[in-house]
C-alpha atoms as a PDB file:
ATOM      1  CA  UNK A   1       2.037  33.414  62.075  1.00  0.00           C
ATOM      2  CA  UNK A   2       2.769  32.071  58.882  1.00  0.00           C
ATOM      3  CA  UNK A   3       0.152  29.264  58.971  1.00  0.00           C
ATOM      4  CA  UNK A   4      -2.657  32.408  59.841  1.00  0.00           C
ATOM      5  CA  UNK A   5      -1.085  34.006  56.951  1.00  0.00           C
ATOM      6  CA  UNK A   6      -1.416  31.022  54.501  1.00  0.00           C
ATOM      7  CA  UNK A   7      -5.131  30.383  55.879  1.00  0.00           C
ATOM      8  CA  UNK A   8      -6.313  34.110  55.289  1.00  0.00           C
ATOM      9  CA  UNK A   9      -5.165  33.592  52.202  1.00  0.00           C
ATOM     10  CA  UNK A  10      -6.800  30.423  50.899  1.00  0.00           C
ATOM     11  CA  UNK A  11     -10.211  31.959  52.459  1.00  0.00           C
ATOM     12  CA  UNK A  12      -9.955  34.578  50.368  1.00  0.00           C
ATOM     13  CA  UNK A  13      -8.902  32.652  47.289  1.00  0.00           C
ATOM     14  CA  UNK A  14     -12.749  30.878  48.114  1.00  0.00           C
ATOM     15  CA  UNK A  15     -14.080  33.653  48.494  1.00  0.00           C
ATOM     16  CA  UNK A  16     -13.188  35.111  45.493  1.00  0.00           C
ATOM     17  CA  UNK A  17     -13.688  32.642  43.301  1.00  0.00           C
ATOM     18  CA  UNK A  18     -17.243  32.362  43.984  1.00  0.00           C
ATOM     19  CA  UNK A  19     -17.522  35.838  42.028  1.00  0.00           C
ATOM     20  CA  UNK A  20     -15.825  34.581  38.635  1.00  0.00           C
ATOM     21  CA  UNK A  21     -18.708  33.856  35.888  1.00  0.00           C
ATOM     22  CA  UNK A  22     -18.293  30.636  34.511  1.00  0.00           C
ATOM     23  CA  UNK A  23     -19.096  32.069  30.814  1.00  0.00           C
ATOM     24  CA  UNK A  24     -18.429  35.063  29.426  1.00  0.00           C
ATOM     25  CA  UNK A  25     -21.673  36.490  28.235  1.00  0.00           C
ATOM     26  CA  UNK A  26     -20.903  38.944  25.451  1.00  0.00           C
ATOM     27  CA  UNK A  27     -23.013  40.161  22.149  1.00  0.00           C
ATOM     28  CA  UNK A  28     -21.628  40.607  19.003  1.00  0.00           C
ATOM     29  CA  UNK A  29     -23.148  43.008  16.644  1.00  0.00           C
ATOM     30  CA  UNK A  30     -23.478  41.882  12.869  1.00  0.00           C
ATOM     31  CA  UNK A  31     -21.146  44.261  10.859  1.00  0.00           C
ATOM     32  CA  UNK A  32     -22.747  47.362   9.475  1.00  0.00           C
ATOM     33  CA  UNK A  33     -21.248  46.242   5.594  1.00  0.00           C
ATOM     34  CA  UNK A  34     -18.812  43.644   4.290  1.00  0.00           C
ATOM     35  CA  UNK A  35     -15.581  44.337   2.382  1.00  0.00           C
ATOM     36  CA  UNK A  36     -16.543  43.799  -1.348  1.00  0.00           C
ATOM     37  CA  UNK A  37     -13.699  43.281  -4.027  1.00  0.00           C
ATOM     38  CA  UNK A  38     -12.918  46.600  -6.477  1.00  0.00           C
ATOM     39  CA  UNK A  39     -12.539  44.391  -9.079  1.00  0.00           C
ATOM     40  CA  UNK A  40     -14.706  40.845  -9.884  1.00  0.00           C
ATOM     41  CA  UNK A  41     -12.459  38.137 -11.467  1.00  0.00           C
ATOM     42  CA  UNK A  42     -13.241  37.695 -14.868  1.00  0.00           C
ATOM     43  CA  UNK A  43     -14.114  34.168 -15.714  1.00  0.00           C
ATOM     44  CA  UNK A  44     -12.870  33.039 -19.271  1.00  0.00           C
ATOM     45  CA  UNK A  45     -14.447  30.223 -20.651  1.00  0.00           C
ATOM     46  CA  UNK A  46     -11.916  27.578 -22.042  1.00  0.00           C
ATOM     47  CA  UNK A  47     -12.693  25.910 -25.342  1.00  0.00           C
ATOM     48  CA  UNK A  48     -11.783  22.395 -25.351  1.00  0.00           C
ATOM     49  CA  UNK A  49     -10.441  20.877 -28.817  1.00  0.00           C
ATOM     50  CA  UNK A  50     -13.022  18.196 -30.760  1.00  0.00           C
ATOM     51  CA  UNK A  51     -12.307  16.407 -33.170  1.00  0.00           C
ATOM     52  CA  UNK A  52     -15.142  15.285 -35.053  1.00  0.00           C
ATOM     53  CA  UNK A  53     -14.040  13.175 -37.164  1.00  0.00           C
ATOM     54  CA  UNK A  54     -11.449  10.422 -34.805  1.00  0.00           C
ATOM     55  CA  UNK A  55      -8.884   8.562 -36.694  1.00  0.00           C
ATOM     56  CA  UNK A  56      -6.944   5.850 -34.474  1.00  0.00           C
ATOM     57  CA  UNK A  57      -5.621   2.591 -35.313  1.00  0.00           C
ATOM     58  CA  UNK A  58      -3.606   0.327 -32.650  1.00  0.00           C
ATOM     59  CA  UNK A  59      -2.328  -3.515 -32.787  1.00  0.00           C
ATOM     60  CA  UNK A  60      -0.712  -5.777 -30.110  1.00  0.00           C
ATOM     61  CA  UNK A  61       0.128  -9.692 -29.741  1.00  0.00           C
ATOM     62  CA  UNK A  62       1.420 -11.619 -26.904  1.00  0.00           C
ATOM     63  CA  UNK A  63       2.841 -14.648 -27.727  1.00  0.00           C
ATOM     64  CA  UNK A  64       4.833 -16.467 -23.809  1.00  0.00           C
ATOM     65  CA  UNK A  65       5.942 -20.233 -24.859  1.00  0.00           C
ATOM     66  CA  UNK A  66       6.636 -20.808 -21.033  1.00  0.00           C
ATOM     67  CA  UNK A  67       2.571 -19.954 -20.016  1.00  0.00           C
ATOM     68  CA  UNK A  68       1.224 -20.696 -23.313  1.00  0.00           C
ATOM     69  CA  UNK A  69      -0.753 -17.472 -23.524  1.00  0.00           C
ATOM     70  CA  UNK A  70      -1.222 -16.394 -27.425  1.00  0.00           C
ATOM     71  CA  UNK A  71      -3.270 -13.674 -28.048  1.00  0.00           C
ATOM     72  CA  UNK A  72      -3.592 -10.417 -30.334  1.00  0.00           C
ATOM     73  CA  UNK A  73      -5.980  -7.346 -31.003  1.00  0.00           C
ATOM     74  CA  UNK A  74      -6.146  -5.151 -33.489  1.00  0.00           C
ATOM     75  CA  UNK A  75      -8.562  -1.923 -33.752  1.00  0.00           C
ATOM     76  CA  UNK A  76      -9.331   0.625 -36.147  1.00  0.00           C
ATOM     77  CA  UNK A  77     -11.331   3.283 -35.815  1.00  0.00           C
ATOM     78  CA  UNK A  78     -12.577   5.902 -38.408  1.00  0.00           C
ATOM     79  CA  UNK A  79     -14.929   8.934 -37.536  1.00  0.00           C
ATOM     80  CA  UNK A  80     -17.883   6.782 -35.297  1.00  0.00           C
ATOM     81  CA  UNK A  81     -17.128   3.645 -36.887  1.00  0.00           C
ATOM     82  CA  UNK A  82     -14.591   1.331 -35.202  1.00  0.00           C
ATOM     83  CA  UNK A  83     -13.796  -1.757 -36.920  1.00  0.00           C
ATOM     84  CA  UNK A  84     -11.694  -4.586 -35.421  1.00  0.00           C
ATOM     85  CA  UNK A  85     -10.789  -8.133 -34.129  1.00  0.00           C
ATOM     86  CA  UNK A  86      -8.925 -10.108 -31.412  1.00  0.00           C
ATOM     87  CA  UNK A  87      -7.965 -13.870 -31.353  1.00  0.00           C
ATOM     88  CA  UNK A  88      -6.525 -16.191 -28.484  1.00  0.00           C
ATOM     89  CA  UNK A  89      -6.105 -19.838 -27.895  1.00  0.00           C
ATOM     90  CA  UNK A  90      -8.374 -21.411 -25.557  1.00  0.00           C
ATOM     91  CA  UNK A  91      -8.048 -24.563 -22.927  1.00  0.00           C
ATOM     92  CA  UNK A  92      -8.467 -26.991 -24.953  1.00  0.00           C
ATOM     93  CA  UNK A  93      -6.322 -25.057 -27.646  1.00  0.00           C
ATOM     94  CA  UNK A  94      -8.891 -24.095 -30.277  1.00  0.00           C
ATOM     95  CA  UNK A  95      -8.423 -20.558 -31.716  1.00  0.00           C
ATOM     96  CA  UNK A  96     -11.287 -18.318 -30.746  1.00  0.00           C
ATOM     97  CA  UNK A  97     -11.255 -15.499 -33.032  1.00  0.00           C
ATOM     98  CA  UNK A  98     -13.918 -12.505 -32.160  1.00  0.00           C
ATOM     99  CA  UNK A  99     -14.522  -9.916 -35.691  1.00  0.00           C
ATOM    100  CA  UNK A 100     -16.387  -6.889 -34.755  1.00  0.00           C
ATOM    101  CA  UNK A 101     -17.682  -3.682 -36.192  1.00  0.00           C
ATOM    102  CA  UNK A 102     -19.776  -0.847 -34.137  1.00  0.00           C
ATOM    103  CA  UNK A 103     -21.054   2.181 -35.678  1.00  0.00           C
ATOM    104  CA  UNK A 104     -23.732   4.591 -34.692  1.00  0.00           C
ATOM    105  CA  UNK A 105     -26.361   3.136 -36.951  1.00  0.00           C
ATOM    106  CA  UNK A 106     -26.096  -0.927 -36.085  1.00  0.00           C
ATOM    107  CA  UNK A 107     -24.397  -0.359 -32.541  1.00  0.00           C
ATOM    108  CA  UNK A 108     -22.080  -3.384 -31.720  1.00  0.00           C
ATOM    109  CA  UNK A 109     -21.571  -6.258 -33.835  1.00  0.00           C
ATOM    110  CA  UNK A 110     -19.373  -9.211 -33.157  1.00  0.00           C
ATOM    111  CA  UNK A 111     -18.965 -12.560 -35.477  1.00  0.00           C
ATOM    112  CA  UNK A 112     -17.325 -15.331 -33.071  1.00  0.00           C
ATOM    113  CA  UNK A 113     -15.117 -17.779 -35.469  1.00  0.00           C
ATOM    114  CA  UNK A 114     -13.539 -21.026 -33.653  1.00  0.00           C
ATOM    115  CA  UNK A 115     -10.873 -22.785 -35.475  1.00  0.00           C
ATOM    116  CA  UNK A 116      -9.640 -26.214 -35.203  1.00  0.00           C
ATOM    117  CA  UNK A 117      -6.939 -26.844 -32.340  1.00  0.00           C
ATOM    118  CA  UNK A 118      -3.700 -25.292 -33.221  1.00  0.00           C
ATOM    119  CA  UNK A 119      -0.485 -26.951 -32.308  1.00  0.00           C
ATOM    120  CA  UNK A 120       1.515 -24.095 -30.424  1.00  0.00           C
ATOM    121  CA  UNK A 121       5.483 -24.940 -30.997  1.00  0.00           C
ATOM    122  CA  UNK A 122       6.636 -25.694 -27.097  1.00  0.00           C
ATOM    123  CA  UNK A 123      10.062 -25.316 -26.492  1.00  0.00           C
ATOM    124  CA  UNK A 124      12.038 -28.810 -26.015  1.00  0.00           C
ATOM    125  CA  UNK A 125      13.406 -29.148 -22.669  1.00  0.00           C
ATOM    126  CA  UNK A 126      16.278 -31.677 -21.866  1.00  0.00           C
ATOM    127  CA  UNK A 127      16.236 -33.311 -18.745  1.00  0.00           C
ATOM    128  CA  UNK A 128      19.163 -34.102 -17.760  1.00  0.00           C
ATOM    129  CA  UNK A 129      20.344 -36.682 -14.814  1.00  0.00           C
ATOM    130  CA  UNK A 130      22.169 -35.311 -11.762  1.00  0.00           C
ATOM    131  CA  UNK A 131      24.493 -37.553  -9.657  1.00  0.00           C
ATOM    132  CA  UNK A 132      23.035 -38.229  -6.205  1.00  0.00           C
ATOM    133  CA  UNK A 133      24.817 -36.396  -3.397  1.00  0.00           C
ATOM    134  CA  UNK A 134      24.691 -37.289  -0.228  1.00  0.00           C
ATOM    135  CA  UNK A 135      22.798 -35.005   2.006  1.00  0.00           C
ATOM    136  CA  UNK A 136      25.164 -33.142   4.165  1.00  0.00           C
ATOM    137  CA  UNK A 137      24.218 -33.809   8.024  1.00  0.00           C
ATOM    138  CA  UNK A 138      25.183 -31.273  10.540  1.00  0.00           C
ATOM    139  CA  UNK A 139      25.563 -31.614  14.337  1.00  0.00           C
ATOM    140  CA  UNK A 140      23.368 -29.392  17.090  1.00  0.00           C
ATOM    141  CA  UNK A 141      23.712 -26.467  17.133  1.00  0.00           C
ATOM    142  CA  UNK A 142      25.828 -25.516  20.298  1.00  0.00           C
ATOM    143  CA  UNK A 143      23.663 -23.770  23.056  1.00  0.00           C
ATOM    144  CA  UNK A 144      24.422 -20.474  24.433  1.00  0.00           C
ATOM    145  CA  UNK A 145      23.707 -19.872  28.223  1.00  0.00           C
ATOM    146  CA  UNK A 146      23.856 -16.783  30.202  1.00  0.00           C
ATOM    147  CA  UNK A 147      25.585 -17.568  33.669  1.00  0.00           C
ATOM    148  CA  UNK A 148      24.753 -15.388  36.635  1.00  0.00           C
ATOM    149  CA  UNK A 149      27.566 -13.913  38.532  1.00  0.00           C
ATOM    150  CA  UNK A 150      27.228 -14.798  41.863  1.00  0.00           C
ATOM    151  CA  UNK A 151      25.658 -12.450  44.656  1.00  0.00           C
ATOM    152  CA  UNK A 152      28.336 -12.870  47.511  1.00  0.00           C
ATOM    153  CA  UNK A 153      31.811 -14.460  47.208  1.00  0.00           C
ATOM    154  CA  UNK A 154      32.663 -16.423  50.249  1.00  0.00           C
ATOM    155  CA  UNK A 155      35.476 -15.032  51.937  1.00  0.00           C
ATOM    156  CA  UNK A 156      38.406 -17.899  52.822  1.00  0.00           C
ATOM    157  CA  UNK A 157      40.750 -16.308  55.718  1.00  0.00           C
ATOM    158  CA  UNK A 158      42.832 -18.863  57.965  1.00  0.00           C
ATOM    159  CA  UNK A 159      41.812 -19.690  61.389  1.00  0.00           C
ATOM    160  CA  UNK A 160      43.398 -17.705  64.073  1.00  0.00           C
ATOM    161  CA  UNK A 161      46.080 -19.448  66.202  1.00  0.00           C
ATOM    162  CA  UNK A 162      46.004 -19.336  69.768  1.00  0.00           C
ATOM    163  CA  UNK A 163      49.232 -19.296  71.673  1.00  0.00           C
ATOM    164  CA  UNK A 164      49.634 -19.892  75.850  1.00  0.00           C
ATOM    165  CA  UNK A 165      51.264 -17.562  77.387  1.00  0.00           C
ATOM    166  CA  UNK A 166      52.529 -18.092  81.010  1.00  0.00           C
ATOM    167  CA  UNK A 167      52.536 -15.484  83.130  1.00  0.00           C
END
């Protein structure tokens, strides 16, 4: 009875089913009028600070013994007119030393100067002999191995002993 039941009830499951709409068709209407804000934000406009007439002046030098990098810049500026100058010490140790002025009127102007090589003061190093020490040697390394327990111990048991017996 219960298998009739459980039939019944899948055929009408099918049955059913075949009724559901895959989609679900609706329409929506457009509304009749948006919510507008009481009040519109006001919008302030921010005034940035100018300065029209820029004063700055800066100045830096780098000067490593251990990499031999010596360099410095200097830079002034005044209104639109910036004047200033950077040197360094090339490869083959000249000085290159770059003047240069820009302004509104002549734009950018730069006078390269090179200078005869300058002998940069390197530091004096000491070398120093070490005693010779015998390497240390060391022996393998010992190796580590997993061993499997065994799967069946074998059972010792002493024979059995027969005795006559006489009847």
């Amino acid at each position: 009875m219960a298998f009739k039941l459980i039939a019944l009830a899948a055929f009408v499951a099918v049955a059913k089913a075949g009724l559901v709409p895959l989609t679900h068709v609706s329409y929506q209407t457009a509304p009749v009028a948006y919510a507008t804000p009481l009040a519109s934000a006001v919008v302030s406009k921010t005034v940035e600070d100018y300065d029209h007439h820029p004063q700055y002046s800066f100045n830096y030098g780098v000067s490593d013994s251990l990499s031999g990098d010596h360099k410095s810049q200097h830079e002034t500026r005044d209104g639109d007119k910036v004047t200033g100058s950077y040197s360094l010490i090339d490869a083959d140790g000249t000085k290159r030393t770059v003047d240069y002025v820009a302004d509104d009127v002549n734009g950018f102007n730069a006078v390269v100067r090179r200078e005869p090589a300058v002998a940069v003061a390197t530091p004096v190093v000491k070398t120093v002999a070490t005693a010779a020490v015998p390497a240390a040697t060391y022996g393998a390394a010992p190796a580590y191995a997993y061993q499997a327990a065994p799967v069946a111990h074998a059972t010792y048991f002493a024979q059995p002993h027969y005795s006559q017996i006489y009847v």
